[in-house]
PDB file of N, CA and C in Angstrom:
ATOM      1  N   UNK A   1      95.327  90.597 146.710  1.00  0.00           N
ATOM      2  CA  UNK A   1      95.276  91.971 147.176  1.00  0.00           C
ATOM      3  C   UNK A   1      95.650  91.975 148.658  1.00  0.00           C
ATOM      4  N   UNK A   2      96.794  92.750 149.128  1.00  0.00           N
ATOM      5  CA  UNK A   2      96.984  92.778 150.619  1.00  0.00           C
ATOM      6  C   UNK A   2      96.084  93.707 151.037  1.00  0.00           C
ATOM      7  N   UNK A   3      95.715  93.198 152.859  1.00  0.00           N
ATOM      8  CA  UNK A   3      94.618  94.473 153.267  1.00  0.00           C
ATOM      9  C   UNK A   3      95.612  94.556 154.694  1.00  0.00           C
ATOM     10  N   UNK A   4      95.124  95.757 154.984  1.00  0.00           N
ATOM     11  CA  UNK A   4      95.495  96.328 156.556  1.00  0.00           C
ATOM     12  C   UNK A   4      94.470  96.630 157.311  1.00  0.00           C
ATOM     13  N   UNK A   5      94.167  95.451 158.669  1.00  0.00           N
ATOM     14  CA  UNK A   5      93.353  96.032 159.686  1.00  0.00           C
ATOM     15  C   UNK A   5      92.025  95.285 159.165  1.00  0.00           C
ATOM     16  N   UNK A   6      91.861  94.369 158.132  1.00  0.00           N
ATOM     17  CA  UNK A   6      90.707  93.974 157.087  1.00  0.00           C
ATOM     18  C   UNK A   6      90.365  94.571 156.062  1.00  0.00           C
ATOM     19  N   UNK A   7      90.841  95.913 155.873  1.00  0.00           N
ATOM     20  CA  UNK A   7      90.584  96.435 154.292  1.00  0.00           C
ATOM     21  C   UNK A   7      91.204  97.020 153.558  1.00  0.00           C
ATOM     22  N   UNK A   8      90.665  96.628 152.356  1.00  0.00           N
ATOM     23  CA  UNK A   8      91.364  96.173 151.122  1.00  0.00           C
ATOM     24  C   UNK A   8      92.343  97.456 151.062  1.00  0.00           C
ATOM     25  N   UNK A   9      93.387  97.260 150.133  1.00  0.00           N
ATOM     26  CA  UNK A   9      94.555  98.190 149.428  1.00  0.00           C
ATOM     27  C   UNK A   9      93.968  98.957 148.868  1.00  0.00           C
ATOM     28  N   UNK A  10      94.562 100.432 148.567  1.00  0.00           N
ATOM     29  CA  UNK A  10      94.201 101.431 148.153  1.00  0.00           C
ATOM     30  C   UNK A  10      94.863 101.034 146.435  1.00  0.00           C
ATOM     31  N   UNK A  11      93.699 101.828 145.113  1.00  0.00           N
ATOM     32  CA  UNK A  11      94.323 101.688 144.471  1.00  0.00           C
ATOM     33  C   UNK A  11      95.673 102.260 144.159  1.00  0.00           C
ATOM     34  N   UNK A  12      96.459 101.809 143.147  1.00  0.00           N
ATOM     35  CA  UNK A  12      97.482 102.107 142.862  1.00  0.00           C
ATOM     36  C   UNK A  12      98.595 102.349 143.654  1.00  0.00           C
ATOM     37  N   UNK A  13      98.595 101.593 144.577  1.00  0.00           N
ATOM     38  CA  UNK A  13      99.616 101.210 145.546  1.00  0.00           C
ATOM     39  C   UNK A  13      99.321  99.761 146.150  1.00  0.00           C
ATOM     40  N   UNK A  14     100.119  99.869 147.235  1.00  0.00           N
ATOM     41  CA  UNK A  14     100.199  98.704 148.228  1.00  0.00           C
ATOM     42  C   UNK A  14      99.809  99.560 149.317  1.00  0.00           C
ATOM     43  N   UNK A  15      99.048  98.338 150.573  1.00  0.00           N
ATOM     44  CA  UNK A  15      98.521  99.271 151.463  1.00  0.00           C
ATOM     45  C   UNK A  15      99.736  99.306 152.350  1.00  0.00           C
ATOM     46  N   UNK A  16      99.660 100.386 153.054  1.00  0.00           N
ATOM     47  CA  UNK A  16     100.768 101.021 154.149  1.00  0.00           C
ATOM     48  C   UNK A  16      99.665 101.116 155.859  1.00  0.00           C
ATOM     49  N   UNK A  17     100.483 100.960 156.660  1.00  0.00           N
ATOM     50  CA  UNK A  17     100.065 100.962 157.960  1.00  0.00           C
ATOM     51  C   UNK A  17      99.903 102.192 158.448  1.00  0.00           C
ATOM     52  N   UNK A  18      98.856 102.795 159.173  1.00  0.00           N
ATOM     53  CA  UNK A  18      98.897 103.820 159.776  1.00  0.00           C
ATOM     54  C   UNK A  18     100.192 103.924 160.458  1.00  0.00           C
ATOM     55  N   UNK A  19     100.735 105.273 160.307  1.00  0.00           N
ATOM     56  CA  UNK A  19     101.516 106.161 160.945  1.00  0.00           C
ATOM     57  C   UNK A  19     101.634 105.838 162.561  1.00  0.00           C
ATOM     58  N   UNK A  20     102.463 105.673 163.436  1.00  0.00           N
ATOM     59  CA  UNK A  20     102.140 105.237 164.802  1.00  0.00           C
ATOM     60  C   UNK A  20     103.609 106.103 166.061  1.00  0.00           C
ATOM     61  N   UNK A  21     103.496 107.096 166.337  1.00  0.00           N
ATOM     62  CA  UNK A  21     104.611 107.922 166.691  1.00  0.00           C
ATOM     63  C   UNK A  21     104.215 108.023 168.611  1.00  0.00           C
ATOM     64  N   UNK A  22     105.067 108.211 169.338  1.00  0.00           N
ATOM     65  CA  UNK A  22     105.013 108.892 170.752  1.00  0.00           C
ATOM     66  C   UNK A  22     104.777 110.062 170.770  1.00  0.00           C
ATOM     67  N   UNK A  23     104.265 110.959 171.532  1.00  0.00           N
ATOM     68  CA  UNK A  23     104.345 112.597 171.898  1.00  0.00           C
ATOM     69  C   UNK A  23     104.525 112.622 173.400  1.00  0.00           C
ATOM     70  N   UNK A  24     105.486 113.038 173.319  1.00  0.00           N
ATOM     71  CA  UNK A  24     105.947 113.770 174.975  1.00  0.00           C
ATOM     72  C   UNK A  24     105.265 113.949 175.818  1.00  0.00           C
ATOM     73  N   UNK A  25     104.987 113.634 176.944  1.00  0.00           N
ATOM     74  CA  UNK A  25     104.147 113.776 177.823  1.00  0.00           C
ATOM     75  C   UNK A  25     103.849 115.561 178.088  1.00  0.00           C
ATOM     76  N   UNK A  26     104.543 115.806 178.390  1.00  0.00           N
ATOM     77  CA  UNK A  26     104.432 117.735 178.557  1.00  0.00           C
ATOM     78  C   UNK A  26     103.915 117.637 176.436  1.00  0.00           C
ATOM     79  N   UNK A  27     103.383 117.913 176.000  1.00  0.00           N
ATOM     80  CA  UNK A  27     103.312 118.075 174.689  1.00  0.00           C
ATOM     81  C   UNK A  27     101.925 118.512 174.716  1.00  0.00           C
ATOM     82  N   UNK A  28     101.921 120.634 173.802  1.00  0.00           N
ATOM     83  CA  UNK A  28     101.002 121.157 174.092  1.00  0.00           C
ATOM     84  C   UNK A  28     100.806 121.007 172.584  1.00  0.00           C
ATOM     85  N   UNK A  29      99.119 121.272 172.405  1.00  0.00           N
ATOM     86  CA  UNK A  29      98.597 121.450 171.263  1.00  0.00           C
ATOM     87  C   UNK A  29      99.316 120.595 170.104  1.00  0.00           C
ATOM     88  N   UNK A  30      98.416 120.256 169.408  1.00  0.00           N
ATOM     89  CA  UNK A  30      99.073 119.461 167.870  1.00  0.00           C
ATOM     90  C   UNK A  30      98.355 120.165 166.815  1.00  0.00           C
ATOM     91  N   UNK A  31      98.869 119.897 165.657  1.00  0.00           N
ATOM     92  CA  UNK A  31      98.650 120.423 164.517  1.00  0.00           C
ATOM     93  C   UNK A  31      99.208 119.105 163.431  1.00  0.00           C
ATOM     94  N   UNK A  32      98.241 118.823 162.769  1.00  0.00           N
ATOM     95  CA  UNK A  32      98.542 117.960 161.296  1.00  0.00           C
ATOM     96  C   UNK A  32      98.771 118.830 160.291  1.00  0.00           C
ATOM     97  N   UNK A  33      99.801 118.693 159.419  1.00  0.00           N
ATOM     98  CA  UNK A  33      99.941 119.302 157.766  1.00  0.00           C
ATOM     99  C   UNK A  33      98.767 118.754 157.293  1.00  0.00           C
ATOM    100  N   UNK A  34      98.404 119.297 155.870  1.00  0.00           N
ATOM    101  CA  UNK A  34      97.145 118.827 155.608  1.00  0.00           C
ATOM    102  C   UNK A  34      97.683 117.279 154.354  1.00  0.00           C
ATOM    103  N   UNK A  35      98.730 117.326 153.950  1.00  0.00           N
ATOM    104  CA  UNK A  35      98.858 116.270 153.465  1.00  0.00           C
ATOM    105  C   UNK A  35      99.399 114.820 154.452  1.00  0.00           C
ATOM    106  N   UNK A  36      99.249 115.531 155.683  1.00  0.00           N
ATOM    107  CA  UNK A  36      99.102 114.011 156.855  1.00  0.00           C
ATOM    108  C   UNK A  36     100.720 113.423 156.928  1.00  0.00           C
ATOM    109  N   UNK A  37     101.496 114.333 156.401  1.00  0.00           N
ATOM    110  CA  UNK A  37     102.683 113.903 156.722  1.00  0.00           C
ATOM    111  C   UNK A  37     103.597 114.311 158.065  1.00  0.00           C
ATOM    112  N   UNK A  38     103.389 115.451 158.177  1.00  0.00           N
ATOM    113  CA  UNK A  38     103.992 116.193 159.618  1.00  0.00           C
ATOM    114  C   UNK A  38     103.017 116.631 160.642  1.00  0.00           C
ATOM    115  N   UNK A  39     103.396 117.119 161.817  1.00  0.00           N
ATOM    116  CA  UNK A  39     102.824 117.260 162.420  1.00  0.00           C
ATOM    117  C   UNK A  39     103.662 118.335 163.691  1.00  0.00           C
ATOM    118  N   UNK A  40     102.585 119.320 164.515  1.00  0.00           N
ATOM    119  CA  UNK A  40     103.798 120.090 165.279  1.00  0.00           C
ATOM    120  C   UNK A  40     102.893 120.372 166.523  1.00  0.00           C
ATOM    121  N   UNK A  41     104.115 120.259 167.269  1.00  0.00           N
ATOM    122  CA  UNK A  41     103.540 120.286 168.975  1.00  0.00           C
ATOM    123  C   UNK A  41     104.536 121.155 170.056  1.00  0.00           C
ATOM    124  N   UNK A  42     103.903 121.870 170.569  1.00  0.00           N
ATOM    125  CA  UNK A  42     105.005 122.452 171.657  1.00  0.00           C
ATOM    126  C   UNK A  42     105.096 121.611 172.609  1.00  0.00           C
ATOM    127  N   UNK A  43     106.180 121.870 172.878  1.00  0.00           N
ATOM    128  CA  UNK A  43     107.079 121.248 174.374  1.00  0.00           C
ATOM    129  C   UNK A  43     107.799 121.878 175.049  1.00  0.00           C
ATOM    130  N   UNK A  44     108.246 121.477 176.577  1.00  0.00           N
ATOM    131  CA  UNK A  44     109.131 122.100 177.173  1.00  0.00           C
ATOM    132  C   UNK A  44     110.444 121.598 176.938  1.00  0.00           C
ATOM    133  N   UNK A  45     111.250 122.685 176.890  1.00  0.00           N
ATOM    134  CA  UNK A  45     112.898 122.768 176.977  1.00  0.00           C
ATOM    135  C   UNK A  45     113.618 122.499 178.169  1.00  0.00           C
ATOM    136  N   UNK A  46     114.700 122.786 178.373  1.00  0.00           N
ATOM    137  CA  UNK A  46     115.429 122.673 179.353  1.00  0.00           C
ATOM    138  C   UNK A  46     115.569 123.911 179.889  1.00  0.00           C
ATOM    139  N   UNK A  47     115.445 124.754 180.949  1.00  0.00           N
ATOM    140  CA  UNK A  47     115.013 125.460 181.819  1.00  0.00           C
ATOM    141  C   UNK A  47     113.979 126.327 181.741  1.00  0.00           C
ATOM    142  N   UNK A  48     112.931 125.631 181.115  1.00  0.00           N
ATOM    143  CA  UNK A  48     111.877 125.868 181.265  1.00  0.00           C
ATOM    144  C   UNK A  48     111.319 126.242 180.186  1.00  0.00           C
ATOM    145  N   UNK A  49     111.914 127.042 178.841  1.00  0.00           N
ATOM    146  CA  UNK A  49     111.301 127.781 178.229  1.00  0.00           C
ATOM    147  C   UNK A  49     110.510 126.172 176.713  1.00  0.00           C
ATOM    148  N   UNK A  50     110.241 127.013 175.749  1.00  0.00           N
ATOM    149  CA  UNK A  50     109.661 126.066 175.042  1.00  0.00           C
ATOM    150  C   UNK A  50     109.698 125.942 173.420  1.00  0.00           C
ATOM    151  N   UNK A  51     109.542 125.044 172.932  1.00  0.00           N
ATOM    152  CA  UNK A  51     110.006 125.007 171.528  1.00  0.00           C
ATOM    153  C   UNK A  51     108.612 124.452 170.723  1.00  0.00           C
ATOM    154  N   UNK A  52     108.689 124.758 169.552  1.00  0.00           N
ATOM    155  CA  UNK A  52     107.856 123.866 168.759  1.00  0.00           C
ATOM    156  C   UNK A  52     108.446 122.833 167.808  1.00  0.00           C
ATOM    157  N   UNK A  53     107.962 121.668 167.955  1.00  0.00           N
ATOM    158  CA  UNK A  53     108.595 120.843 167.002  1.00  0.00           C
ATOM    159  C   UNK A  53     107.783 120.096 166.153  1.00  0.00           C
ATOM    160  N   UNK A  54     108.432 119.957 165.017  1.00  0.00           N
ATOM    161  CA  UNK A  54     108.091 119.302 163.950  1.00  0.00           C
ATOM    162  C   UNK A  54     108.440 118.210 163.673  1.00  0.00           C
ATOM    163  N   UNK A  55     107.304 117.095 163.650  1.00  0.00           N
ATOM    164  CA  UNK A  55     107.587 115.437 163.381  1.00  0.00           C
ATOM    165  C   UNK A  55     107.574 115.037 162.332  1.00  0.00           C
ATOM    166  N   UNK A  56     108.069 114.332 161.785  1.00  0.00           N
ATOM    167  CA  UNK A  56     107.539 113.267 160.828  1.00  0.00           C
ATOM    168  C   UNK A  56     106.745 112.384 160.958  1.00  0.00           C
ATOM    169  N   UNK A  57     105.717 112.029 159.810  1.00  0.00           N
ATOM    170  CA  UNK A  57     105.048 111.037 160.862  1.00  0.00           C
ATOM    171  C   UNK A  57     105.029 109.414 160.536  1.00  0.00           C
ATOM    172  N   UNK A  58     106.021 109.441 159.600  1.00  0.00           N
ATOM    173  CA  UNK A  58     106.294 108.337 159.345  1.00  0.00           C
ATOM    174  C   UNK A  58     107.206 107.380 159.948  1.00  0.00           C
ATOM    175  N   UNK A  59     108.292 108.092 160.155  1.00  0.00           N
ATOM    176  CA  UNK A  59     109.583 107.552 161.043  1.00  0.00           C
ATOM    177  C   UNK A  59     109.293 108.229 162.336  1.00  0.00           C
ATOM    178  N   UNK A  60     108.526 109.367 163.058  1.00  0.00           N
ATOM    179  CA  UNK A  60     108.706 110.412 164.426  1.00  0.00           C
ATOM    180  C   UNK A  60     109.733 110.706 164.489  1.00  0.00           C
ATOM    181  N   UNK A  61     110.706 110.758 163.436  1.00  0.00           N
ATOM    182  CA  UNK A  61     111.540 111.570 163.753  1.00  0.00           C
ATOM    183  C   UNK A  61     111.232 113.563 164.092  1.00  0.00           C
ATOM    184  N   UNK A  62     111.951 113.360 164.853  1.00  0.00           N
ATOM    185  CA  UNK A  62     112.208 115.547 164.719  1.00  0.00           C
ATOM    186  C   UNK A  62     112.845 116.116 163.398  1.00  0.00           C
ATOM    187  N   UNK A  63     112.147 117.028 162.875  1.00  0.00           N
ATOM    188  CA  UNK A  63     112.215 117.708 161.410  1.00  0.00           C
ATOM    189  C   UNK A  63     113.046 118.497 161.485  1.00  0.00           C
ATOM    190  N   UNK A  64     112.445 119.231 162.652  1.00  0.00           N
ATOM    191  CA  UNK A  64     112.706 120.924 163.010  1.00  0.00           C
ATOM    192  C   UNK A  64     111.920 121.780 164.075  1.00  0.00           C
ATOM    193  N   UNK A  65     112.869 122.537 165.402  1.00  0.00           N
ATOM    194  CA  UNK A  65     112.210 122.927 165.849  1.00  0.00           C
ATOM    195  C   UNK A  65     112.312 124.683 165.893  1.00  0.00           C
ATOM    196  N   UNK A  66     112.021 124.949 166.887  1.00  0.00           N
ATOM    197  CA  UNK A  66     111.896 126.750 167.112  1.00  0.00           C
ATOM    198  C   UNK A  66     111.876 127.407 168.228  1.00  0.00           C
ATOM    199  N   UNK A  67     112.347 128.139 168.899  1.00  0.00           N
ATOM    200  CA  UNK A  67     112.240 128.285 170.394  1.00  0.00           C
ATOM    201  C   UNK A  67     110.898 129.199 169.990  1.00  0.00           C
ATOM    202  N   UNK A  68     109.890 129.318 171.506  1.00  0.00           N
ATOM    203  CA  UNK A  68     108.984 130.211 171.714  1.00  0.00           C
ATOM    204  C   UNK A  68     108.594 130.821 173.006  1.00  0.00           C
ATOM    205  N   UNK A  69     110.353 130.904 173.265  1.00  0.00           N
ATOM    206  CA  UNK A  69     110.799 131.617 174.736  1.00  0.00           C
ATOM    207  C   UNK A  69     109.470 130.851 175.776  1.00  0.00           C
ATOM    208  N   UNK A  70     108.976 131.119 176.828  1.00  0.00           N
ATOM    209  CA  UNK A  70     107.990 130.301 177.878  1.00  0.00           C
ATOM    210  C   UNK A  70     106.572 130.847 177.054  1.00  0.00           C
ATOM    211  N   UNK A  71     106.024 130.801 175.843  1.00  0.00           N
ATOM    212  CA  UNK A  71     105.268 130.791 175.277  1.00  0.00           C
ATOM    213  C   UNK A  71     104.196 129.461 175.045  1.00  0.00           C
ATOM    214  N   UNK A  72     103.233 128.909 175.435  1.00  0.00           N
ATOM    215  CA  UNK A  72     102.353 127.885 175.571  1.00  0.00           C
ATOM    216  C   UNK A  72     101.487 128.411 174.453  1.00  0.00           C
ATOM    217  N   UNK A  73     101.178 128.311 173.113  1.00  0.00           N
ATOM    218  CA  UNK A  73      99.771 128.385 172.223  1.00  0.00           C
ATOM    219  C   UNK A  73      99.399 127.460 171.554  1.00  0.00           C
ATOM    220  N   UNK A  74      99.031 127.589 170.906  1.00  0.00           N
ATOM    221  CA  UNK A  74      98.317 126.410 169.844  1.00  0.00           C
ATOM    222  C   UNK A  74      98.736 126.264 168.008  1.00  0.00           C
ATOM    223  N   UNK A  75      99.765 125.287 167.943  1.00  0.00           N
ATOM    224  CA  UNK A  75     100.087 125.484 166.489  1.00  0.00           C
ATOM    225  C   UNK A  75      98.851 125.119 165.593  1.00  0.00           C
ATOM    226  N   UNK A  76      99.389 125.914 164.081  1.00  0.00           N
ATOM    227  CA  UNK A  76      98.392 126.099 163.527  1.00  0.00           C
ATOM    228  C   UNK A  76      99.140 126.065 161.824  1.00  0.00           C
ATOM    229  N   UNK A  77      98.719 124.772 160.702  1.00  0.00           N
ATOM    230  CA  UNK A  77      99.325 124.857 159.586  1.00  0.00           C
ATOM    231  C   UNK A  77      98.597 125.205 158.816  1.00  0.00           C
ATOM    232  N   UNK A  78      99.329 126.513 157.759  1.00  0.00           N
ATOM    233  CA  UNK A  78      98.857 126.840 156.348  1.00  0.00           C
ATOM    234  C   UNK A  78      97.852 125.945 155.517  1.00  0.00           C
ATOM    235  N   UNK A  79      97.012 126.332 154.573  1.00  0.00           N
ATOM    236  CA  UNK A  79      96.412 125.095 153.879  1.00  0.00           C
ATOM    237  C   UNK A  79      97.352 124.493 153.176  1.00  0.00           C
ATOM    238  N   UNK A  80      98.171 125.366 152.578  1.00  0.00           N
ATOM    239  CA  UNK A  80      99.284 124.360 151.569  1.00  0.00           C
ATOM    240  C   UNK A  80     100.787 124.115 152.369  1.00  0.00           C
ATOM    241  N   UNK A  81     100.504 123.799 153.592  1.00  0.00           N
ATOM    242  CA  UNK A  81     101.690 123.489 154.681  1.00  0.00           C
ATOM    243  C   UNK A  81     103.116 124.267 154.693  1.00  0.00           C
ATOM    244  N   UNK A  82     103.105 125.387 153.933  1.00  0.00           N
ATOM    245  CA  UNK A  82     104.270 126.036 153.646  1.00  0.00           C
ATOM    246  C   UNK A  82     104.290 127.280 155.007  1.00  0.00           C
ATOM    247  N   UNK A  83     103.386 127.075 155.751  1.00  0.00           N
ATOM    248  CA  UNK A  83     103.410 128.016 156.660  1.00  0.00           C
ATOM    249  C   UNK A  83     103.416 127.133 157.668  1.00  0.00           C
ATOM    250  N   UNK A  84     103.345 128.154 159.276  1.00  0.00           N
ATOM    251  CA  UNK A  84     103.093 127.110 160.526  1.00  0.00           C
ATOM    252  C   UNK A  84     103.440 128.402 161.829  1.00  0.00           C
ATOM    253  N   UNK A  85     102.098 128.642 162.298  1.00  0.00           N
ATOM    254  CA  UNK A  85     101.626 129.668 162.997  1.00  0.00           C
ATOM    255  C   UNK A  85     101.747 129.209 164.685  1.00  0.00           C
ATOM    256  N   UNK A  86     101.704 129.977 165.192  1.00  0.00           N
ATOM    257  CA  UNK A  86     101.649 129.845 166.808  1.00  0.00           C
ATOM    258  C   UNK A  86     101.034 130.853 167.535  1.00  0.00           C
ATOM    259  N   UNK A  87      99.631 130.522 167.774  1.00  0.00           N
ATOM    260  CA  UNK A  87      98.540 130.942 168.050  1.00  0.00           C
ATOM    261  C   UNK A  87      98.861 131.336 170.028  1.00  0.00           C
ATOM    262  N   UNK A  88      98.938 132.459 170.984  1.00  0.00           N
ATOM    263  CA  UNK A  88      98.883 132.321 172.383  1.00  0.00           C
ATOM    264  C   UNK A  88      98.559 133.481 172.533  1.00  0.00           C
ATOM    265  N   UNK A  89      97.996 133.579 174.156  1.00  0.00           N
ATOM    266  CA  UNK A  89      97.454 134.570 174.627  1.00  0.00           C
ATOM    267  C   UNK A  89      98.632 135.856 175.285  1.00  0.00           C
ATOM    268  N   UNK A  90      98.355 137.016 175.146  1.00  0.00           N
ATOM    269  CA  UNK A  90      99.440 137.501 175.060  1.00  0.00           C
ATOM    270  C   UNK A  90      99.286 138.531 176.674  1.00  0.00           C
ATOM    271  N   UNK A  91      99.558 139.382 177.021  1.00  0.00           N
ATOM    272  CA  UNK A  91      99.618 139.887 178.116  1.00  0.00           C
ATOM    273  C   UNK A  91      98.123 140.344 178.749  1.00  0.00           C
ATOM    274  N   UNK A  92      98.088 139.546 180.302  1.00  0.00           N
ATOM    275  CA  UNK A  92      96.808 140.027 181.334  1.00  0.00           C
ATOM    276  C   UNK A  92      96.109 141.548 181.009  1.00  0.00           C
ATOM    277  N   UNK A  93      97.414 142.113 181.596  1.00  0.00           N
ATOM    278  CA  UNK A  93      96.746 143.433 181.791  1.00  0.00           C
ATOM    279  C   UNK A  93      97.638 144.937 180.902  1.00  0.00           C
ATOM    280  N   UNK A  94      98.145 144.749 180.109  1.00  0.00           N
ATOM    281  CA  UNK A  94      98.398 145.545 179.127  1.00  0.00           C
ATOM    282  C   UNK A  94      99.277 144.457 177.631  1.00  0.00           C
ATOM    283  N   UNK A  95      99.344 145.134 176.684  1.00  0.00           N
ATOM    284  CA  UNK A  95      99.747 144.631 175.466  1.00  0.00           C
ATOM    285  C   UNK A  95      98.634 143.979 174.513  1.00  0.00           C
ATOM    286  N   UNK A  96      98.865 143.686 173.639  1.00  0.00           N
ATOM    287  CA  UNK A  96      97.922 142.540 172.644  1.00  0.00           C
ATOM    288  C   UNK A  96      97.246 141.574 173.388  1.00  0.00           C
ATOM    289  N   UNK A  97      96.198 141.191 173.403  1.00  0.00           N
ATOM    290  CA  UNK A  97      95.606 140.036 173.907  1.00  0.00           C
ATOM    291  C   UNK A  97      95.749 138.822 172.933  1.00  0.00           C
ATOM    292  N   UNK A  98      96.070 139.156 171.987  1.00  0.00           N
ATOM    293  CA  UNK A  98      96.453 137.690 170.910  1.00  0.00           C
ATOM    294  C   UNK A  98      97.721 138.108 170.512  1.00  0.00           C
ATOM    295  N   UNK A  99      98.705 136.963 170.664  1.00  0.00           N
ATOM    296  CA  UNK A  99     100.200 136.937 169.529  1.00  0.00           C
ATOM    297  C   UNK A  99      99.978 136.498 168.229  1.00  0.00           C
ATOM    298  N   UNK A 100     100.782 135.723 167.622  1.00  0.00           N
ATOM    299  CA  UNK A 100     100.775 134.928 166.297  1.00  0.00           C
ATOM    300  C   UNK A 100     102.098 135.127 165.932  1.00  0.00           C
ATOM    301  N   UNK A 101     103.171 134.219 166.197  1.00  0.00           N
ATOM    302  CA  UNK A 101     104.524 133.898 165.216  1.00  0.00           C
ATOM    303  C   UNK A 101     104.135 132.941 164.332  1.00  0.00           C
ATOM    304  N   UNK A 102     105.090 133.557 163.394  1.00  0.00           N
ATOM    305  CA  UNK A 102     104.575 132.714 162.020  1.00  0.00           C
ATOM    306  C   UNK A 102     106.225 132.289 161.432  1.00  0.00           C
ATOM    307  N   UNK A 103     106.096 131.158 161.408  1.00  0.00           N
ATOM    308  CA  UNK A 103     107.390 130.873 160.318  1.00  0.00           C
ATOM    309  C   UNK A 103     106.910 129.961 159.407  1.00  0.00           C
ATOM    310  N   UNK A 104     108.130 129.830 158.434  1.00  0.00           N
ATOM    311  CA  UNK A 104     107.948 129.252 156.817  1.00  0.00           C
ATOM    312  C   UNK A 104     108.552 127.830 157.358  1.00  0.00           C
ATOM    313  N   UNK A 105     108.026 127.096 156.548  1.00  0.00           N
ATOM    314  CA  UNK A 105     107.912 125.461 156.716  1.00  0.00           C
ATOM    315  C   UNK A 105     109.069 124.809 155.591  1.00  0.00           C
ATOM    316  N   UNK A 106     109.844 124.866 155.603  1.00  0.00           N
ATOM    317  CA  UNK A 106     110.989 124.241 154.518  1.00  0.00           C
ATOM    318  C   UNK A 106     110.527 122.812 153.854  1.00  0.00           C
ATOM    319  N   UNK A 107     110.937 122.221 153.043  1.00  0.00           N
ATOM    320  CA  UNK A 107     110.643 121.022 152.147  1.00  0.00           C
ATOM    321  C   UNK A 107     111.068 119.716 153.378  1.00  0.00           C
ATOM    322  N   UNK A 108     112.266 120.141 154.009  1.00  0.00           N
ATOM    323  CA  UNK A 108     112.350 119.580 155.171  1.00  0.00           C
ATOM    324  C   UNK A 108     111.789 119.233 156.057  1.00  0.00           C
ATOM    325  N   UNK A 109     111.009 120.109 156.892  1.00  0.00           N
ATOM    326  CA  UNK A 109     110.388 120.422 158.198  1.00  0.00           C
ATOM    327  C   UNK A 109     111.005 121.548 158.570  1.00  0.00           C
ATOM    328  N   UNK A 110     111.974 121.902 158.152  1.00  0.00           N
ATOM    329  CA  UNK A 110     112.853 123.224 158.819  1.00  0.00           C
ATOM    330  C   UNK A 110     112.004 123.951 159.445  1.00  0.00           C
ATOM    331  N   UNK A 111     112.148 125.025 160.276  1.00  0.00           N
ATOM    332  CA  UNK A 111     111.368 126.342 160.722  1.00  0.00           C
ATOM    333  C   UNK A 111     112.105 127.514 160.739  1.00  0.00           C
ATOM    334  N   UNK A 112     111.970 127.921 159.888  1.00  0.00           N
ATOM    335  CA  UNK A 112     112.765 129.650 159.169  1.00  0.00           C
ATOM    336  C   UNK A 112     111.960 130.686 159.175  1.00  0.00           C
ATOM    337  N   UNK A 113     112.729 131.917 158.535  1.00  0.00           N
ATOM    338  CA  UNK A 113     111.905 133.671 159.039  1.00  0.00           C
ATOM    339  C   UNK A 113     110.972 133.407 159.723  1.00  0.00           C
ATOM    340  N   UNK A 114     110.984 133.601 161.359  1.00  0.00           N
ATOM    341  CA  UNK A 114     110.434 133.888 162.508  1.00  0.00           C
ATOM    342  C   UNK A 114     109.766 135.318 162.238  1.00  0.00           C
ATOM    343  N   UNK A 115     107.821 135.643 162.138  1.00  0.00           N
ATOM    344  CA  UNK A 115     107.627 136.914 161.765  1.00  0.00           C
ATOM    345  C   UNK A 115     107.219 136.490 163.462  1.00  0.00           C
ATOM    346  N   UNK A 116     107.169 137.917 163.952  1.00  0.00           N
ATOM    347  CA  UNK A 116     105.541 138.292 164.865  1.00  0.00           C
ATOM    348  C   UNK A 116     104.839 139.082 164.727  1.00  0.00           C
ATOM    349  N   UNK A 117     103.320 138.668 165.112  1.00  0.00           N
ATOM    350  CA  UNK A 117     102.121 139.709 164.610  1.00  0.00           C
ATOM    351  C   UNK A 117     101.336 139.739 165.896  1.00  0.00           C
ATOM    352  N   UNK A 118     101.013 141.055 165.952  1.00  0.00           N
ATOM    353  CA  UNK A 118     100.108 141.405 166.870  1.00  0.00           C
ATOM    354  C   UNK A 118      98.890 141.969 167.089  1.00  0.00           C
TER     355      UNK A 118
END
C-alpha cells in the first residue's frame, strides 16, 4: 500500500499529493470550489484595475479570469460550483452599501454572463 506524508492510501485509488500552487503576492480573498478542485482570488491588473481569477489546483494553472474594474471583494462559490460571486463594499456616501457580481462557472473554469445585484 503506498502512503503520503505516513498515511495510508485512500481506498480505491492510489494516494495523490496534496495540491501545492503560488498566489500572487497582491492576491485578495480566496475562495475553494467545494469539490477542492479550483479556486478564485482577485488580483491586480495592469493599470491598476482588477480581475478575478480562477486556478486550478492541480497544475495552478489560470482557468479563467474577469475584470472587476478597481473593485477589491471577497469571492464567493455556489454549493454546486456552477456559480462564483463577488462579494464588495459599494459606495461611502450614496448608492448600495453591498454589490454582488455573479457569473456562471463553465466546465472549464471559464467566467461567463456577468449579472450585477444590488
Amino acid at each position: 500500500m503506498s502512503e503520503v506524508a505516513g498515511e495510508p492510501a485512500l481506498k480505491g485509488g492510489p494516494a495523490t499529493r496534496p495540491a501545492q500552487i503560488s498566489l500572487r503576492a497582491d492576491a485578495w480573498g480566496l475562495a475553494c470550489s467545494r469539490n477542492g478542485k479550483i479556486v478564485a482570488t482577485v488580483v491586480e491588473a495592469p493599470g491598476g484595475d482588477r480581475v478575478i481569477q480562477v486556478l486550478d489546483l492541480t497544475t495552478g494553472n489560470v482557468l479563467g479570469n474577469a475584470d472587476t474594474g478597481r473593485n477589491t471583494g471577497i469571492p464567493v462559490f455556489s454549493a454546486d460550483g456552477k456559480k462564483l460571486a463577488l462579494v464588495y463594499a459599494g459606495g461611502m456616501f450614496s448608492g448600495p452599501p453591498l454589490w454582488v457580481r455573479l457569473w456562471d462557472v463553465t466546465g472549464g473554469g471559464d467566467l461567463k454572463n456577468l449579472r450585477q445585484l444590488q
